[in-house]
N, C-alpha and C. Protein backbone atom coordinates (compact mmCIF):
# COMPACT_ATOMS: atom_id res chain seq x y z
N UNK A 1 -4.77 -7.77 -37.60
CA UNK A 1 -3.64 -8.61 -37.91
C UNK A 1 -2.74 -8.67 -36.68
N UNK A 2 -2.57 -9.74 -36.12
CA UNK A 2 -1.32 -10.00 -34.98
C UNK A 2 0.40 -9.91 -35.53
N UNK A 3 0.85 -9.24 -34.58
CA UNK A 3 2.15 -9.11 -34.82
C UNK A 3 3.00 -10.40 -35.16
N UNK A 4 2.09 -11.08 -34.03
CA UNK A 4 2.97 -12.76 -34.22
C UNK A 4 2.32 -13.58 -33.55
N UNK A 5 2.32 -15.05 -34.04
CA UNK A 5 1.68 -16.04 -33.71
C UNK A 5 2.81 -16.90 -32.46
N UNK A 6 2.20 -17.28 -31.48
CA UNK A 6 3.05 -18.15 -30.79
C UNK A 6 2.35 -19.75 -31.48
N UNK A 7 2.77 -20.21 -31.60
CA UNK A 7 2.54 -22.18 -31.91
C UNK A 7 3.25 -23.09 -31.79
N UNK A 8 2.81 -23.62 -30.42
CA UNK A 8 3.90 -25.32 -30.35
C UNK A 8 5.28 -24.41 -29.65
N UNK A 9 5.22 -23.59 -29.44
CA UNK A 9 6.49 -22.72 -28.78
C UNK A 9 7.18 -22.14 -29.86
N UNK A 10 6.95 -21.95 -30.57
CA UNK A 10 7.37 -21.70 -32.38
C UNK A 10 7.17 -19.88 -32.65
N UNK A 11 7.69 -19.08 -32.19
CA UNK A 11 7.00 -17.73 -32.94
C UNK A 11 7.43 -17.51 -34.61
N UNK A 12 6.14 -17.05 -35.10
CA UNK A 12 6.22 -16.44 -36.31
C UNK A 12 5.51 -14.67 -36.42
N UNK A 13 6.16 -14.37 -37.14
CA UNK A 13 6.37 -12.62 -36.81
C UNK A 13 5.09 -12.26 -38.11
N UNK A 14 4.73 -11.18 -38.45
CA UNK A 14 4.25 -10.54 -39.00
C UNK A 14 5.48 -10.30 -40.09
N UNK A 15 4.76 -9.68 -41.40
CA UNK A 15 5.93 -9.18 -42.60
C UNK A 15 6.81 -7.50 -41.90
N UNK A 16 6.91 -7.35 -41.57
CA UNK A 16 7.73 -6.30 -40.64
C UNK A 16 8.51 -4.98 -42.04
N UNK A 17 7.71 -3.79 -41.72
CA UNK A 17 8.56 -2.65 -42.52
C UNK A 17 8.41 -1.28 -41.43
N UNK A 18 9.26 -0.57 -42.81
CA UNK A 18 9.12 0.99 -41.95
C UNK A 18 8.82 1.97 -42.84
N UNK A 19 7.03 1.60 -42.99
CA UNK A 19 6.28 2.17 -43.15
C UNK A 19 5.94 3.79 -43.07
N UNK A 20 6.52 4.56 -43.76
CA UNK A 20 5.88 5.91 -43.79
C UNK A 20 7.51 7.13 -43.24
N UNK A 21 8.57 6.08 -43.80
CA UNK A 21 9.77 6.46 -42.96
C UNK A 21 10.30 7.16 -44.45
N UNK A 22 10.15 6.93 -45.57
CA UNK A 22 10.55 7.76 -46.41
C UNK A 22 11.94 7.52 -47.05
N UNK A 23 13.09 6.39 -45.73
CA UNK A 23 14.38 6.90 -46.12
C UNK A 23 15.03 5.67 -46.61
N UNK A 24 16.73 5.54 -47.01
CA UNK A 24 17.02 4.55 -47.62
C UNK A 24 17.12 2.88 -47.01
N UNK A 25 17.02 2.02 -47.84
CA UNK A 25 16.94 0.40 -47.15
C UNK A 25 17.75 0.52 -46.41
N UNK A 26 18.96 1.42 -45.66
CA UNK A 26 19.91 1.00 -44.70
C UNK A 26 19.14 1.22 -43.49
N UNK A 27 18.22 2.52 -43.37
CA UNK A 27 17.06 3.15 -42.41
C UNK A 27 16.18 2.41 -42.16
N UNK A 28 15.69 1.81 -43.40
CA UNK A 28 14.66 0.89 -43.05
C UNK A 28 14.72 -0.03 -42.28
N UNK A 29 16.02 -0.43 -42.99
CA UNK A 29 16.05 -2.31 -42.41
C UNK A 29 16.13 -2.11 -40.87
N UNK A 30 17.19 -1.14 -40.59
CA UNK A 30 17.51 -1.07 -38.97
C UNK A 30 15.96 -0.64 -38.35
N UNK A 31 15.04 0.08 -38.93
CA UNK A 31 13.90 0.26 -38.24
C UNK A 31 12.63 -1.63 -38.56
N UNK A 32 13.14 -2.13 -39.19
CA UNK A 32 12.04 -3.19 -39.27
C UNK A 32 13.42 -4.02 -38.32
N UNK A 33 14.36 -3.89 -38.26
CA UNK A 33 14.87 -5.06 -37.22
C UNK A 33 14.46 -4.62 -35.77
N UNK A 34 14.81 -2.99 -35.53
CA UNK A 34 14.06 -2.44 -34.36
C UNK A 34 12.91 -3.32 -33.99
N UNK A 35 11.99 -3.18 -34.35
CA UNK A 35 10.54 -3.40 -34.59
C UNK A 35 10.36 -5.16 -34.50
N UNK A 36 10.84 -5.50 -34.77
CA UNK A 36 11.45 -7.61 -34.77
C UNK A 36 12.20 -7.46 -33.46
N UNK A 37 13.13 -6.95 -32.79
CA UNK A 37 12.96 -6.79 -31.54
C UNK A 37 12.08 -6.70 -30.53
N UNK A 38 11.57 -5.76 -30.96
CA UNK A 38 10.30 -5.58 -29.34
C UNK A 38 9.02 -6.83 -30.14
N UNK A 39 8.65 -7.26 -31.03
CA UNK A 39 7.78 -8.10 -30.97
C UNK A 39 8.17 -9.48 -30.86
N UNK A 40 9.41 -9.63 -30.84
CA UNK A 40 10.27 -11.29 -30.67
C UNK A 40 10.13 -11.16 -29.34
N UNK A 41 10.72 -9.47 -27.95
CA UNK A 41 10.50 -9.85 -26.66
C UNK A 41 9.06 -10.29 -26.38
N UNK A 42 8.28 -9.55 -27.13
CA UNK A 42 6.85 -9.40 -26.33
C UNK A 42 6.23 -10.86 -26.46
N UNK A 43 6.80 -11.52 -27.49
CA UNK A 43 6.80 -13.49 -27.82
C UNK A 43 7.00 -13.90 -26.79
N UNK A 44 8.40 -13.46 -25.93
CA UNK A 44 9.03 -14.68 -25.34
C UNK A 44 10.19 -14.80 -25.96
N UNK A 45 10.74 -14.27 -26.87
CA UNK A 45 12.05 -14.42 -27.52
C UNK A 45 12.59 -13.39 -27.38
N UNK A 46 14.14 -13.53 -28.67
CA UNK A 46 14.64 -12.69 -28.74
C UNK A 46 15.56 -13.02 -30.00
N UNK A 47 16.11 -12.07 -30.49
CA UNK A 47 16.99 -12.28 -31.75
C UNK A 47 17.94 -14.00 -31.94
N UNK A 48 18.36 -14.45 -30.87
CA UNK A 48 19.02 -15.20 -30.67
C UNK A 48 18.70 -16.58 -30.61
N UNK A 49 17.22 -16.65 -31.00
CA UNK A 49 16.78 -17.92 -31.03
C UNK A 49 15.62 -17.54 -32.55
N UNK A 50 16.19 -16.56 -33.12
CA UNK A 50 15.57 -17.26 -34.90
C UNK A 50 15.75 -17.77 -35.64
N UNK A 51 15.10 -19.25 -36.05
CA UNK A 51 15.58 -19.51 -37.20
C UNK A 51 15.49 -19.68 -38.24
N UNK A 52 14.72 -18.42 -38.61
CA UNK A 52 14.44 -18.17 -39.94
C UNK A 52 14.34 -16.99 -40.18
N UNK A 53 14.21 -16.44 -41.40
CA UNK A 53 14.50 -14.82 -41.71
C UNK A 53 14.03 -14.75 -43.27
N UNK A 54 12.91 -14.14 -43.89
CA UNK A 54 12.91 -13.90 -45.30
C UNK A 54 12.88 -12.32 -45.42
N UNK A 55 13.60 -12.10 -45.90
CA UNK A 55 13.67 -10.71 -46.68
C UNK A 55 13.22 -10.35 -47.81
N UNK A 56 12.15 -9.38 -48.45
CA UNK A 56 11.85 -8.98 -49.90
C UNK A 56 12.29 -7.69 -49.55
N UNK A 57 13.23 -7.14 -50.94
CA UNK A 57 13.85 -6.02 -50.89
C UNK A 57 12.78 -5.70 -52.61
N UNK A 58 12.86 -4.06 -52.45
CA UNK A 58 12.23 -3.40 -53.45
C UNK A 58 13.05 -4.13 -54.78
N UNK A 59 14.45 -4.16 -54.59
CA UNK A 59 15.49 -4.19 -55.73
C UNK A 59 16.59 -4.93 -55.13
N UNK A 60 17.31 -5.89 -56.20
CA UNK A 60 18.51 -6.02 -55.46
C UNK A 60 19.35 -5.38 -55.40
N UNK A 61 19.31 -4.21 -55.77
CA UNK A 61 20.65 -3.39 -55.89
C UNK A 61 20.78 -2.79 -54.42
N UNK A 62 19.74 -2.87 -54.09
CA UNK A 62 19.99 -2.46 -52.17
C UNK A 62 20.12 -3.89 -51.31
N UNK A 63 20.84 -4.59 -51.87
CA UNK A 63 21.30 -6.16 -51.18
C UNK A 63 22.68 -5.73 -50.02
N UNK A 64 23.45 -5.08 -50.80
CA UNK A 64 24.39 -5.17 -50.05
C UNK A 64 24.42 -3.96 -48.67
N UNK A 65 23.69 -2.92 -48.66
CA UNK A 65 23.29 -1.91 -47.94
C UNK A 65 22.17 -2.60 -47.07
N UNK A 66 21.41 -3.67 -47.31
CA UNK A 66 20.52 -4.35 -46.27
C UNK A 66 21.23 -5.18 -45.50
N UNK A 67 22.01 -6.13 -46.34
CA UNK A 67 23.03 -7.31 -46.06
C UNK A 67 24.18 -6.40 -44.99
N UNK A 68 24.42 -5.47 -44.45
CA UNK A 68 25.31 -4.69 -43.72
C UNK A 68 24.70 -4.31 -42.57
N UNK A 69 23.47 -4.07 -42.92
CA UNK A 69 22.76 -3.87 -41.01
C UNK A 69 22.54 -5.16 -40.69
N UNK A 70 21.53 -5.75 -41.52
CA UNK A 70 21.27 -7.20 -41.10
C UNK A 70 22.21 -8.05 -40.64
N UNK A 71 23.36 -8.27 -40.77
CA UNK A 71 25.12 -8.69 -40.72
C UNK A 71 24.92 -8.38 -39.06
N UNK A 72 25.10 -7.15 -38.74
CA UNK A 72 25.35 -6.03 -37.47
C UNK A 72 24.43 -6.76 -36.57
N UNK A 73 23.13 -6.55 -37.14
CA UNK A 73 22.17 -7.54 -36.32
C UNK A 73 22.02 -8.91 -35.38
N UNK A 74 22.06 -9.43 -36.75
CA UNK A 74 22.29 -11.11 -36.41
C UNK A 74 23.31 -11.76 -35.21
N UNK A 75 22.44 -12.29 -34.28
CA UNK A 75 23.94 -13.22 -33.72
C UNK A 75 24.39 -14.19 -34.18
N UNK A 76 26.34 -13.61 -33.95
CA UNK A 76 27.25 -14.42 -34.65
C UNK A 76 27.06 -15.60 -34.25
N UNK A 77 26.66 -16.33 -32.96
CA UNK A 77 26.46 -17.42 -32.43
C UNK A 77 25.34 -18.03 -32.53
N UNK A 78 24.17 -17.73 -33.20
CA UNK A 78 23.57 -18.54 -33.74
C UNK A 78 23.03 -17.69 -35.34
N UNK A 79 22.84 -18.28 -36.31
CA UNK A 79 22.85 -17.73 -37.75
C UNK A 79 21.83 -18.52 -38.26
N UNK A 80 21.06 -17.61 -38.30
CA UNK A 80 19.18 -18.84 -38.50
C UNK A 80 19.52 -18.72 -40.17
N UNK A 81 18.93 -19.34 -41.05
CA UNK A 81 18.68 -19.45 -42.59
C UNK A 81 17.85 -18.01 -42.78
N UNK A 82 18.19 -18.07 -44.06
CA UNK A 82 17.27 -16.84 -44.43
C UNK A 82 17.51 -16.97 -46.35
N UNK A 83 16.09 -15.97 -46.19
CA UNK A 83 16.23 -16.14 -48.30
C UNK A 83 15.90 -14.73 -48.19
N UNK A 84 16.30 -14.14 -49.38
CA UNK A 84 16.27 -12.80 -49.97
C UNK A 84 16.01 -12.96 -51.01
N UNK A 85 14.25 -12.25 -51.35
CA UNK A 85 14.07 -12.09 -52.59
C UNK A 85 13.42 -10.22 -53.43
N UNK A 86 13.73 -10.10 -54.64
CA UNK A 86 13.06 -8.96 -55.07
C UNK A 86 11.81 -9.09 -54.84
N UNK A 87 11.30 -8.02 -54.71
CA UNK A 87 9.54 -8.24 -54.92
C UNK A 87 9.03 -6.99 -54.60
N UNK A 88 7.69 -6.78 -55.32
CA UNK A 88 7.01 -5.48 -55.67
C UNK A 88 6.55 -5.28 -54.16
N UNK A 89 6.88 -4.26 -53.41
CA UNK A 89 6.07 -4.44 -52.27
C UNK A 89 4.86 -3.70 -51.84
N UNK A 90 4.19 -3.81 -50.97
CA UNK A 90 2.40 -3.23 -50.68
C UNK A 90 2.80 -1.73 -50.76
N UNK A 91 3.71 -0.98 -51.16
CA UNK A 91 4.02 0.44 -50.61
C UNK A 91 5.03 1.37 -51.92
N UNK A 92 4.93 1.87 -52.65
CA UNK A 92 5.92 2.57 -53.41
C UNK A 92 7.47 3.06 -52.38
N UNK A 93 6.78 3.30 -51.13
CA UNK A 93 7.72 3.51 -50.39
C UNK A 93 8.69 2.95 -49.92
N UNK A 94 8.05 1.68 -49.35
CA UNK A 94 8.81 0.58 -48.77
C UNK A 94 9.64 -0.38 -49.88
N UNK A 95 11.59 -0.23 -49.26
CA UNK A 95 12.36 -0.48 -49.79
C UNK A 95 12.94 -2.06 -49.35
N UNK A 96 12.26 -2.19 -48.14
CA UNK A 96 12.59 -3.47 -47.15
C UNK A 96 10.84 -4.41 -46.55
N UNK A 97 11.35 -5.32 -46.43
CA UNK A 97 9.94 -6.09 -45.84
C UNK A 97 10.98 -7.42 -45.05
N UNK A 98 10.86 -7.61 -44.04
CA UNK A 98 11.56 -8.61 -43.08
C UNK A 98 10.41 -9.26 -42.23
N UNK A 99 10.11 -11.07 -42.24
CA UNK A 99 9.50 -11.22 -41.20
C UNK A 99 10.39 -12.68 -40.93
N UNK A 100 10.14 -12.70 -39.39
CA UNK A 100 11.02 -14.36 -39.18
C UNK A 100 10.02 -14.61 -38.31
N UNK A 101 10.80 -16.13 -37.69
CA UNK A 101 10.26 -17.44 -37.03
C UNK A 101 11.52 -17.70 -36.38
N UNK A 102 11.14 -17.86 -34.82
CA UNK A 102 11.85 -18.07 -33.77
C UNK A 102 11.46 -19.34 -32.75
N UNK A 103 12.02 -19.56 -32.21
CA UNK A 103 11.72 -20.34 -30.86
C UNK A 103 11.31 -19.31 -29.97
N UNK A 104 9.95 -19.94 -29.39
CA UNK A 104 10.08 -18.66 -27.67
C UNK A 104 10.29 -18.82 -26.46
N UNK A 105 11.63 -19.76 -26.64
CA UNK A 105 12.38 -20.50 -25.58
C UNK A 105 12.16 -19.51 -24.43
C-alpha cells in the first residue's frame, strides 16, 4: 500500500493512524498529523496546501479533544474542508483515522 498517490499534481494520502500507540485521541491525532507531515513533504507538499481532510473518530465524544490538536495544526491561512465522521475502525485500538488531499505545488 503507498503512502500517497501523486495525480495531475493532486496528492492523496493514505488513511493515516497511530497504530499500536495505546493512548488517548489527543496522542493520536498529534501522532497521525506527525505522520501527514513527513508524507505530504516526501509528496512535494506540505500542510499548507490541503484541501481536504476526512477524519473517522472511534466516537464522537472525542470530537472536541481531536478538534483541539487538529485546530493547532491547521493553517490559519489556508483552511482546506474537512468531514468528521464516527466509524468502527480496523483496530480496537485506534481512536483516530485522518487521511487528506493536497496540492504538490
Amino acid at each position: 500500500m503507498s503512502s500517497a498517490v501523486v495525480v495531475n499534481g493532486l496528492v492523496f494520502t493514505q488513511g493515516i493512524t497511530a497504530r499500536g500507540s495505546g493512548e488517548d485521541v489527543a496522542s493520536q491525532t498529534r501522532k497521525c498529523l506527525e505522520k501527514l507531515d513527513k508524507i505530504l513533504k516526501a509528496a512535494g507538499s506540505d500542510r499548507s496546501a490541503v484541501l481536504k481532510v476526512t477524519i473517522w473518530l472511534k466516537t464522537m465524544d472525542d470530537f472536541d479533544a481531536m478538534n483541539e490538536i487538529y485546530d493547532s495544526w491547521v493553517s490559519k491561512d489556508h483552511l482546506p474542508v474537512r468531514a468528521c465522521v464516527e466509524a468502527r475502525l480496523a483496530h480496537p485500538s485506534l481512536l483516530v483515522e485522518i487521511q487528506a488531499e493536497a496540492c504538490g505545488c
